[in-house]
N, C-alpha and C. Protein backbone atom coordinates (compact mmCIF):
# COMPACT_ATOMS: atom_id res chain seq x y z
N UNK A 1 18.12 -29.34 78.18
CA UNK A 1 18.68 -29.92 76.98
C UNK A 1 17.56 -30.37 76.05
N UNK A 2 17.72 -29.75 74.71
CA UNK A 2 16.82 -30.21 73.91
C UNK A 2 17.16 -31.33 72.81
N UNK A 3 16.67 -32.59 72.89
CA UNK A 3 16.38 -33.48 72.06
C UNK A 3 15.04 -33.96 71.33
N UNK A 4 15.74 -34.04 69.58
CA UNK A 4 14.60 -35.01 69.20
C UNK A 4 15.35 -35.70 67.91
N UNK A 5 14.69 -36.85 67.62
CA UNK A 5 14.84 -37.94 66.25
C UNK A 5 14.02 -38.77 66.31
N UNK A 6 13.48 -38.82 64.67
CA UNK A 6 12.74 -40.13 64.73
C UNK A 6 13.45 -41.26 63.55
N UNK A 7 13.05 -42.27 64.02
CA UNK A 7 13.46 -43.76 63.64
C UNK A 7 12.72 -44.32 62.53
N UNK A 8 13.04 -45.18 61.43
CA UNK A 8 11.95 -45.03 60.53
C UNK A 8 12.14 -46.86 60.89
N UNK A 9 11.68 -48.01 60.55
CA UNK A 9 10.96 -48.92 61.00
C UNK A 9 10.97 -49.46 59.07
N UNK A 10 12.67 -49.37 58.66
CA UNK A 10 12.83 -50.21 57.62
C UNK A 10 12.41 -51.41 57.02
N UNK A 11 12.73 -52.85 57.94
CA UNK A 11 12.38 -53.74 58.13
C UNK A 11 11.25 -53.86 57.89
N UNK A 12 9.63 -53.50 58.69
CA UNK A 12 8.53 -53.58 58.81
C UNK A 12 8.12 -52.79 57.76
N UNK A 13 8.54 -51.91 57.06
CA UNK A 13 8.19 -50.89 55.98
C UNK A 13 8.00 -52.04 54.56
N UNK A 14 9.28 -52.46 54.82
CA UNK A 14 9.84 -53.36 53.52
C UNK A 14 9.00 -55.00 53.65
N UNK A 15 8.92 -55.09 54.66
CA UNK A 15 7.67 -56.31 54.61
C UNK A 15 6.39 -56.28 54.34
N UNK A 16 6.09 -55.01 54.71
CA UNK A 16 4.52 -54.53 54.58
C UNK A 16 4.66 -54.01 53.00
N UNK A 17 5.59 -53.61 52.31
CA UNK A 17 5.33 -53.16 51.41
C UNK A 17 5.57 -54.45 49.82
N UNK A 18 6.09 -55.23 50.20
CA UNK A 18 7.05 -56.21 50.01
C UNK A 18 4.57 -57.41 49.81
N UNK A 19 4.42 -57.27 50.65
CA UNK A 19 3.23 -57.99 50.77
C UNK A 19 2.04 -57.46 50.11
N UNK A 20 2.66 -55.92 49.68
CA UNK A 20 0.73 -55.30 49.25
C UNK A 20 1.17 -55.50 47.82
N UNK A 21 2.43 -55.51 46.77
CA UNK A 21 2.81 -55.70 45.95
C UNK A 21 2.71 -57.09 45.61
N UNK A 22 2.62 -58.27 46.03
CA UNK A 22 2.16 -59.71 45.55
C UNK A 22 0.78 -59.90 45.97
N UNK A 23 0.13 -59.12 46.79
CA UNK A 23 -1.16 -59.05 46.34
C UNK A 23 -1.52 -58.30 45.47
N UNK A 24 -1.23 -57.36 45.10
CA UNK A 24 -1.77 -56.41 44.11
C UNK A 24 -1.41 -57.28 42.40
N UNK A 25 -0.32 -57.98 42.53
CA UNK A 25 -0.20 -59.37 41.59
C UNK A 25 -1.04 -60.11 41.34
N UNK A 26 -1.45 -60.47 42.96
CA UNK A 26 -2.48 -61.99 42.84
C UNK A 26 -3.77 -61.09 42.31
N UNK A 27 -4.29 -59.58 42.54
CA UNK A 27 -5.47 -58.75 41.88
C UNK A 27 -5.38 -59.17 40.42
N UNK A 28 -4.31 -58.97 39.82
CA UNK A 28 -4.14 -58.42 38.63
C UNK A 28 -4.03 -59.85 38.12
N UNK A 29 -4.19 -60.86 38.45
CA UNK A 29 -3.70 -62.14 37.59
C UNK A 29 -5.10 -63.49 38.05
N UNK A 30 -5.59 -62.84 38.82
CA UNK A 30 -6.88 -63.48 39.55
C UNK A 30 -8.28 -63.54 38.22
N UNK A 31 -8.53 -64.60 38.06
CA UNK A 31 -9.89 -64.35 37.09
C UNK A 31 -11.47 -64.31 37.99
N UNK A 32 -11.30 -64.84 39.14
CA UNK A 32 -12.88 -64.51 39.85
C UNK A 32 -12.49 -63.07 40.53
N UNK A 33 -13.47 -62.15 39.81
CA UNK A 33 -13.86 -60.53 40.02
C UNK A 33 -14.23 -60.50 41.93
N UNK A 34 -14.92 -61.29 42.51
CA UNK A 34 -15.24 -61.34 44.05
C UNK A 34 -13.71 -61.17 45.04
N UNK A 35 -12.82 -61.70 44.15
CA UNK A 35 -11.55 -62.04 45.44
C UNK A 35 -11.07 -60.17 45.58
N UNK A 36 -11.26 -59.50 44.57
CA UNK A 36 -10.48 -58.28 44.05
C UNK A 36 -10.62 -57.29 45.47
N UNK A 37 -12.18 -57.18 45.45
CA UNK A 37 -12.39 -56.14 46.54
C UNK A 37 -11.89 -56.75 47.91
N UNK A 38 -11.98 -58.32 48.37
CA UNK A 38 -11.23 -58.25 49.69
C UNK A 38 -10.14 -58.43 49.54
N UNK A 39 -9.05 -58.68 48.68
CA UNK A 39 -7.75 -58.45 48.57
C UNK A 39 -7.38 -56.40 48.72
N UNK A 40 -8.43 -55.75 48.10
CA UNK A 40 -8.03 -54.20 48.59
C UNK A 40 -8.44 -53.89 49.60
N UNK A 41 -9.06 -54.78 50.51
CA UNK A 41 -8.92 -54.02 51.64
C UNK A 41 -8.17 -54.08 52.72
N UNK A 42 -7.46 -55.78 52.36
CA UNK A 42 -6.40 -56.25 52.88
C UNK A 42 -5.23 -55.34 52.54
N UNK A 43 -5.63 -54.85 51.26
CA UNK A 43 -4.12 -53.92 50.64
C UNK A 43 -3.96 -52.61 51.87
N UNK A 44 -5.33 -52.12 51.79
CA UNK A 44 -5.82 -50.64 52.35
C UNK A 44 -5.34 -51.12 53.90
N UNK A 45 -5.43 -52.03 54.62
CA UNK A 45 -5.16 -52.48 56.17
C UNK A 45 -3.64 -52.57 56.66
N UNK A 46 -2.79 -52.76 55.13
CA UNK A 46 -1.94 -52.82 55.47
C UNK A 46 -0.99 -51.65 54.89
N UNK A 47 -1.51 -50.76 54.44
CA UNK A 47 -1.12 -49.38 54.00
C UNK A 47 -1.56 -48.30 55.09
N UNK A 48 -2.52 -48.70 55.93
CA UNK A 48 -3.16 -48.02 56.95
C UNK A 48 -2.17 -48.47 57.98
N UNK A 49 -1.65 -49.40 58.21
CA UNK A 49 -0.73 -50.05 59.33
C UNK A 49 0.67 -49.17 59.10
N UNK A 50 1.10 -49.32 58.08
CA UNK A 50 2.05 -48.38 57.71
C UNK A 50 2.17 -47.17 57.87
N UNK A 51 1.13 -46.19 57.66
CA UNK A 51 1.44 -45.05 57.91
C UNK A 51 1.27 -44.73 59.61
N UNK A 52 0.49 -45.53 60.07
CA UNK A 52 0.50 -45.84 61.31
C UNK A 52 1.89 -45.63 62.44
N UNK A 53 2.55 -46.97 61.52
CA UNK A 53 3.88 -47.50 62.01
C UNK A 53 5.14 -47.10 61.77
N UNK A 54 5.31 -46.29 61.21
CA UNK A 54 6.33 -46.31 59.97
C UNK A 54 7.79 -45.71 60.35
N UNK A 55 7.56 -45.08 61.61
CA UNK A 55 8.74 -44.19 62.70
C UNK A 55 8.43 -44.11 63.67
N UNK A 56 8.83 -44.02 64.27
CA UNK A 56 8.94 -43.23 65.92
C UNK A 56 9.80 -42.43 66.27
N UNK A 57 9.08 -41.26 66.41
CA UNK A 57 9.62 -39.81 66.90
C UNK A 57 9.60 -39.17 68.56
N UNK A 58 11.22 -39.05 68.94
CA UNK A 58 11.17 -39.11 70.38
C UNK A 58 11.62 -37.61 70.44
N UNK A 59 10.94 -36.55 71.31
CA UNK A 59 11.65 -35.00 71.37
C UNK A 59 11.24 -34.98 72.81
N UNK A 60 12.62 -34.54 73.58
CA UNK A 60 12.68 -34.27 74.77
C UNK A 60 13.10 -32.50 74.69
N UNK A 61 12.45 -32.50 75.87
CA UNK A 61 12.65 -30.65 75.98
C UNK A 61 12.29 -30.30 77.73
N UNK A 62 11.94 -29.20 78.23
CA UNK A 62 12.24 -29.35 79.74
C UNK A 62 11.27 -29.73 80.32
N UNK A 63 10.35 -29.89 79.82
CA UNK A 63 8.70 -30.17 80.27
C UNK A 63 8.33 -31.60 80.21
N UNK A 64 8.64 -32.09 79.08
CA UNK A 64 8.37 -33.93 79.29
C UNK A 64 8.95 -34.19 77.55
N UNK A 65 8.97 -35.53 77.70
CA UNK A 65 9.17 -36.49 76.68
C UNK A 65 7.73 -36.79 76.08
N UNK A 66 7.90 -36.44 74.46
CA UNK A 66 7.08 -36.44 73.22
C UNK A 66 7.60 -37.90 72.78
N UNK A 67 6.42 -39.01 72.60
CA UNK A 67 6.95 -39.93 71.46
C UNK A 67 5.35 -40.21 70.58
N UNK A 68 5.62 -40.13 69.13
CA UNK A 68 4.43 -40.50 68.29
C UNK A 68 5.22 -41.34 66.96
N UNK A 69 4.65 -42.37 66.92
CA UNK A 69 4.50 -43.16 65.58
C UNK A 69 3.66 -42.92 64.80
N UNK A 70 4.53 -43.31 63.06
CA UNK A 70 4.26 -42.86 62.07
C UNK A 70 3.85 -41.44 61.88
N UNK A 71 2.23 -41.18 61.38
CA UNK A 71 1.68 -39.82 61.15
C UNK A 71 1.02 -38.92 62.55
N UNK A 72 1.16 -39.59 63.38
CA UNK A 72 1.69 -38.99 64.77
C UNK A 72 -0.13 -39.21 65.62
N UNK A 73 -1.14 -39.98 64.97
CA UNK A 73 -2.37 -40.71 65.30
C UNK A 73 -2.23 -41.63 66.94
N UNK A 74 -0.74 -42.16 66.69
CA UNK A 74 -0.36 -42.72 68.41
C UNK A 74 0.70 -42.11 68.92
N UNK A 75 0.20 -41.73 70.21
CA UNK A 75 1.28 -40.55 70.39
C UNK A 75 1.17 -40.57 72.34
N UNK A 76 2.05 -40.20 72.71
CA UNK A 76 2.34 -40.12 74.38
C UNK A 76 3.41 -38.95 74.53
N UNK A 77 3.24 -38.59 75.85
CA UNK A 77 3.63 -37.35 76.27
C UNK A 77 3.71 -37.47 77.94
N UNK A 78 4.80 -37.66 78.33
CA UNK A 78 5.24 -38.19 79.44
C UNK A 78 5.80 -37.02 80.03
N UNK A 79 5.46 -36.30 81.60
CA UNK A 79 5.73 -35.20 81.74
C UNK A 79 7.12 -35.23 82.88
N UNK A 80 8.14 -34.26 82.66
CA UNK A 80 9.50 -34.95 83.76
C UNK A 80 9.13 -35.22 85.00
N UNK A 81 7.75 -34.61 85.79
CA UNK A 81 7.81 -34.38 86.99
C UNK A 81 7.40 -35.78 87.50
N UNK A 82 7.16 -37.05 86.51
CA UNK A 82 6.91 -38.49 86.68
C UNK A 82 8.15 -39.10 86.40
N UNK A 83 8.94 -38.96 85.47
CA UNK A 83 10.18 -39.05 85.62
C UNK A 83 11.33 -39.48 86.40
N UNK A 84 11.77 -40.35 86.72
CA UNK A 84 13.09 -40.58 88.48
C UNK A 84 14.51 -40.36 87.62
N UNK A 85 14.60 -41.45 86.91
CA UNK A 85 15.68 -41.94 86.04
C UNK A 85 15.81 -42.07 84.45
N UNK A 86 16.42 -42.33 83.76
CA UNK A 86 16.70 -42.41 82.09
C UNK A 86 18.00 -43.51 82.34
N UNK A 87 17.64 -44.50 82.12
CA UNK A 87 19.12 -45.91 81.57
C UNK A 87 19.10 -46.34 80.64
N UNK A 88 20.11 -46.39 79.51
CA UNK A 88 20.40 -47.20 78.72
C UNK A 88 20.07 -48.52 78.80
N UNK A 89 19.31 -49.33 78.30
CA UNK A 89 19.36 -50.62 78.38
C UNK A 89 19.51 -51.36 76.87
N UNK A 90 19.18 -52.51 77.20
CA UNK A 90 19.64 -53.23 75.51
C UNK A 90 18.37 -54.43 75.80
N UNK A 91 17.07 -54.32 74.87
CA UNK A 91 16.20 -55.52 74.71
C UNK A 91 16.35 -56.27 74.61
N UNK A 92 15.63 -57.91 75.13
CA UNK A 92 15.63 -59.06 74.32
C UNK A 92 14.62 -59.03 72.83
N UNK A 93 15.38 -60.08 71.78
CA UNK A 93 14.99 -59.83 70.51
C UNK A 93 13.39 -60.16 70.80
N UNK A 94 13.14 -61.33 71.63
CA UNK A 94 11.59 -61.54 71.79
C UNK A 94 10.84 -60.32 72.18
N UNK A 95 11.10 -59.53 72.71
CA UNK A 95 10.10 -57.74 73.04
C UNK A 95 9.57 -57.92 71.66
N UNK A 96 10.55 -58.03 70.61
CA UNK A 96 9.58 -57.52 69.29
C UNK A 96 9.59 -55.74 69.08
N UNK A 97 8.33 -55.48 67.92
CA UNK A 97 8.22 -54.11 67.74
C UNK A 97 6.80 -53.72 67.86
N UNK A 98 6.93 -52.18 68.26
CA UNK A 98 5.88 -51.83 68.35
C UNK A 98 5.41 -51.07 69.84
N UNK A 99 4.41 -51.49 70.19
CA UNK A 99 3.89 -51.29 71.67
C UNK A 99 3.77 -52.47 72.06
N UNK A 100 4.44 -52.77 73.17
CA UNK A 100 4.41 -54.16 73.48
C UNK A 100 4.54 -54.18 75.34
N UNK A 101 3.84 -55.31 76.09
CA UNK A 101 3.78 -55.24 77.60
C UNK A 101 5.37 -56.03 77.46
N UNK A 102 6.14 -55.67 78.18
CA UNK A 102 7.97 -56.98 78.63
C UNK A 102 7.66 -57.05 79.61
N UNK A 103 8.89 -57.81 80.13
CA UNK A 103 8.59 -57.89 82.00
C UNK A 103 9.23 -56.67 82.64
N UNK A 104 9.84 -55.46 81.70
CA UNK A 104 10.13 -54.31 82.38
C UNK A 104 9.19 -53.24 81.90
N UNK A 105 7.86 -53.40 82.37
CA UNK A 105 6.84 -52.67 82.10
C UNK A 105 6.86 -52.35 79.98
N UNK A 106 5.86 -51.29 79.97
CA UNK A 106 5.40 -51.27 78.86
C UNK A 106 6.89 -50.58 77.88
N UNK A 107 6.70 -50.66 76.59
CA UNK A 107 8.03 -50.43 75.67
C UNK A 107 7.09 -49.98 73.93
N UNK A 108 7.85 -48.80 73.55
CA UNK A 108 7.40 -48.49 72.32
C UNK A 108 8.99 -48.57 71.40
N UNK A 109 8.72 -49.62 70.48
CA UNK A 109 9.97 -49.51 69.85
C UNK A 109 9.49 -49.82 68.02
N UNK A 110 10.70 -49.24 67.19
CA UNK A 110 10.55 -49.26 66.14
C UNK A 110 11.37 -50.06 65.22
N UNK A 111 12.79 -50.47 65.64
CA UNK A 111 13.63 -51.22 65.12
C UNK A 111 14.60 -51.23 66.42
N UNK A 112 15.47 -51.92 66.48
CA UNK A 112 16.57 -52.84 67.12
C UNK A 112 16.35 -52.81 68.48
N UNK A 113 17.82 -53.23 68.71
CA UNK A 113 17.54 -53.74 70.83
C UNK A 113 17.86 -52.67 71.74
N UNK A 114 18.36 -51.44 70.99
CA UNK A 114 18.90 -50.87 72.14
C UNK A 114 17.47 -50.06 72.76
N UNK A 115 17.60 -49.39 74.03
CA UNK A 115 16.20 -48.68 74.40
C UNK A 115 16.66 -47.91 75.65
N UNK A 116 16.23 -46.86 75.71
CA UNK A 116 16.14 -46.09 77.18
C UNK A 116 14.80 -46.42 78.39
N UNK A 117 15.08 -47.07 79.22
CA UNK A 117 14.24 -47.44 80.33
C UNK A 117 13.85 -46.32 81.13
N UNK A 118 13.06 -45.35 81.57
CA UNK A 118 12.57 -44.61 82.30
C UNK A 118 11.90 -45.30 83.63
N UNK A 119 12.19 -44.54 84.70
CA UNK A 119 11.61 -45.42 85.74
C UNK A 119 11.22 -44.10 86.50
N UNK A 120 9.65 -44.60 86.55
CA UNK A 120 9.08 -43.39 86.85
C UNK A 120 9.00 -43.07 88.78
N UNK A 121 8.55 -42.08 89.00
CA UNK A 121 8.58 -41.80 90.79
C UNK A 121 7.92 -42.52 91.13
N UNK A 122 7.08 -43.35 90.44
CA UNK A 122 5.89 -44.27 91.67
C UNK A 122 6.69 -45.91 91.33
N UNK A 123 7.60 -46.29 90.76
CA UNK A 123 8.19 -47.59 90.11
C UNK A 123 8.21 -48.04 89.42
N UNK A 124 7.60 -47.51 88.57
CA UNK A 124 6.66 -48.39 87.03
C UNK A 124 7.76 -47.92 86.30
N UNK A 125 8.24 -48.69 85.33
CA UNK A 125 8.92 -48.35 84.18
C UNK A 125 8.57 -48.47 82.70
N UNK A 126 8.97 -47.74 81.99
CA UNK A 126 8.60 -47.81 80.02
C UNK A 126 9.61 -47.67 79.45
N UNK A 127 10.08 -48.02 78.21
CA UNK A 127 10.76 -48.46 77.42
C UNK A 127 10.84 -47.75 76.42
N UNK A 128 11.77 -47.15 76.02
CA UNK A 128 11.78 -46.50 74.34
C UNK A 128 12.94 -46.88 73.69
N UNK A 129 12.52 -47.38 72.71
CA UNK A 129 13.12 -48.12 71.69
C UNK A 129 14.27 -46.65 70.92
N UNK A 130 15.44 -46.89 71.01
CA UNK A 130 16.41 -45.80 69.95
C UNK A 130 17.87 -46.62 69.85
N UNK A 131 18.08 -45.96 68.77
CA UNK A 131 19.75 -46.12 68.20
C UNK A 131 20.26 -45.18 69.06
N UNK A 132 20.13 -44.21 69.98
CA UNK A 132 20.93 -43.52 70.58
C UNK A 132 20.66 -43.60 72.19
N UNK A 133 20.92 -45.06 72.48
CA UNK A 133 20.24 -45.09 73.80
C UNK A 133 21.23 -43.42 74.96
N UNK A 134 22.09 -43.51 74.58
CA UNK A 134 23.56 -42.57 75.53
C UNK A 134 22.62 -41.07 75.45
N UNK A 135 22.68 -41.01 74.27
CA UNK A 135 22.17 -39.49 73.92
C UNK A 135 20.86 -39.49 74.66
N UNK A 136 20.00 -40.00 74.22
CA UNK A 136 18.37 -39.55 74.67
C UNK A 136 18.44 -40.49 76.03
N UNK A 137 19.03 -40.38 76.99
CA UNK A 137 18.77 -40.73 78.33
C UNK A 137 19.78 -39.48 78.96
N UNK A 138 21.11 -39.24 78.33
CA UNK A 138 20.98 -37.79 78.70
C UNK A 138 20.64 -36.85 78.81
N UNK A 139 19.68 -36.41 77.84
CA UNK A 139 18.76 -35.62 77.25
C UNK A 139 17.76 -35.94 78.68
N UNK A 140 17.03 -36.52 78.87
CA UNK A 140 16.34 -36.67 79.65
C UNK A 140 16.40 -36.59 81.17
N UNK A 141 17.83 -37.22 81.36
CA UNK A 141 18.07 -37.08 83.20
C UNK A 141 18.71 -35.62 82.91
N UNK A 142 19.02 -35.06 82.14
CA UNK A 142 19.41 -33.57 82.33
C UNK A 142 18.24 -32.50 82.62
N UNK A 143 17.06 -32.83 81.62
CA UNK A 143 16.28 -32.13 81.54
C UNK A 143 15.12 -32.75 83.23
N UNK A 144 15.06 -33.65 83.54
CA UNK A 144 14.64 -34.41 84.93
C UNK A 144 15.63 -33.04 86.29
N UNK A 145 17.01 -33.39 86.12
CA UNK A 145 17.88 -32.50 87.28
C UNK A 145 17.45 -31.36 87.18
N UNK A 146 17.40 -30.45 85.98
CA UNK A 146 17.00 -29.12 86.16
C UNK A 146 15.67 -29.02 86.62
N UNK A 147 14.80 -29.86 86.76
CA UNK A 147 13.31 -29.44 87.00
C UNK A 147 13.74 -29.78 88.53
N UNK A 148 14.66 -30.66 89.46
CA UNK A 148 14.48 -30.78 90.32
C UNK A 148 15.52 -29.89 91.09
N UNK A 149 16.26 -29.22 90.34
CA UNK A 149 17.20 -28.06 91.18
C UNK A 149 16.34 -26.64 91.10
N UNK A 150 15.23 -26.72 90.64
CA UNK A 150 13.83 -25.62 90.72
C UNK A 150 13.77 -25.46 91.95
């Protein structure tokens, strides 16, 4: 079974963008010339964060699970044969976004609570953050069974 979608990371888009625009104010309305250049690089850090951040793209296919944020610079590739399980789960709001350690091992998420938990053959589990927790954990224990009815 082939799956993929990526998530775009509204919220964090609209804050980050929401912040380089009242600095680019405080540039333009500032009379000491010194503040200008470290206000752009603060601009540039957080335009660099953005394209960084800006989605997360999950494509499952029979070989392993693809996930990369934003312009695809962070990126993982998880192969089925590590793979055990795919569950729906639902985050606490404290996980936050991003790449983050929880107490159910590591988690890449981009917006809301829902997430597919993978629990790999040695115990360790990771986290992926989606609006379709049902879909992309089927996608995955389907594509997991066929590698193991090989």
């Amino acid at each position: 079974m082939r799956y993929e979608r990526r998530q775009y990371g509204y919220l964090t888009g609209g804050v980050i963008l929401l912040m380089v625009v009242i600095l680019l104010g405080v540039i333009f309305s500032i009379e000491d010339p010194g503040v200008a250049p470290v206000l752009g690089i603060i601009i540039g850090v957080l335009m660099g964060a953005e394209l960084l951040f800006m989605s997360l793209r999950v494509a499952v296919d029979a070989s392993c699970v693809k996930l990369s944020f934003g312009v695809g610079l962070i990126r993982r590739r998880i192969p089925m044969e590590r793979i055990e399980l795919a569950t729906p789960v639902r985050n606490s709001w404290w996980y936050g976004l991003g790449i983050r350690l929880t107490p159910h091992g590591w988690m890449w998420n981009i917006q809301g609570l829902d997430a597919v938990e993978l629990t790999y053959t040695n115990g360790r589990r990771f986290r992926i953050g989606t609006a379709e927790p049902e879909e992309l954990s089927s996608a995955i224990n389907a594509a997991c069974g066929g590698l193991r009815q090989d």
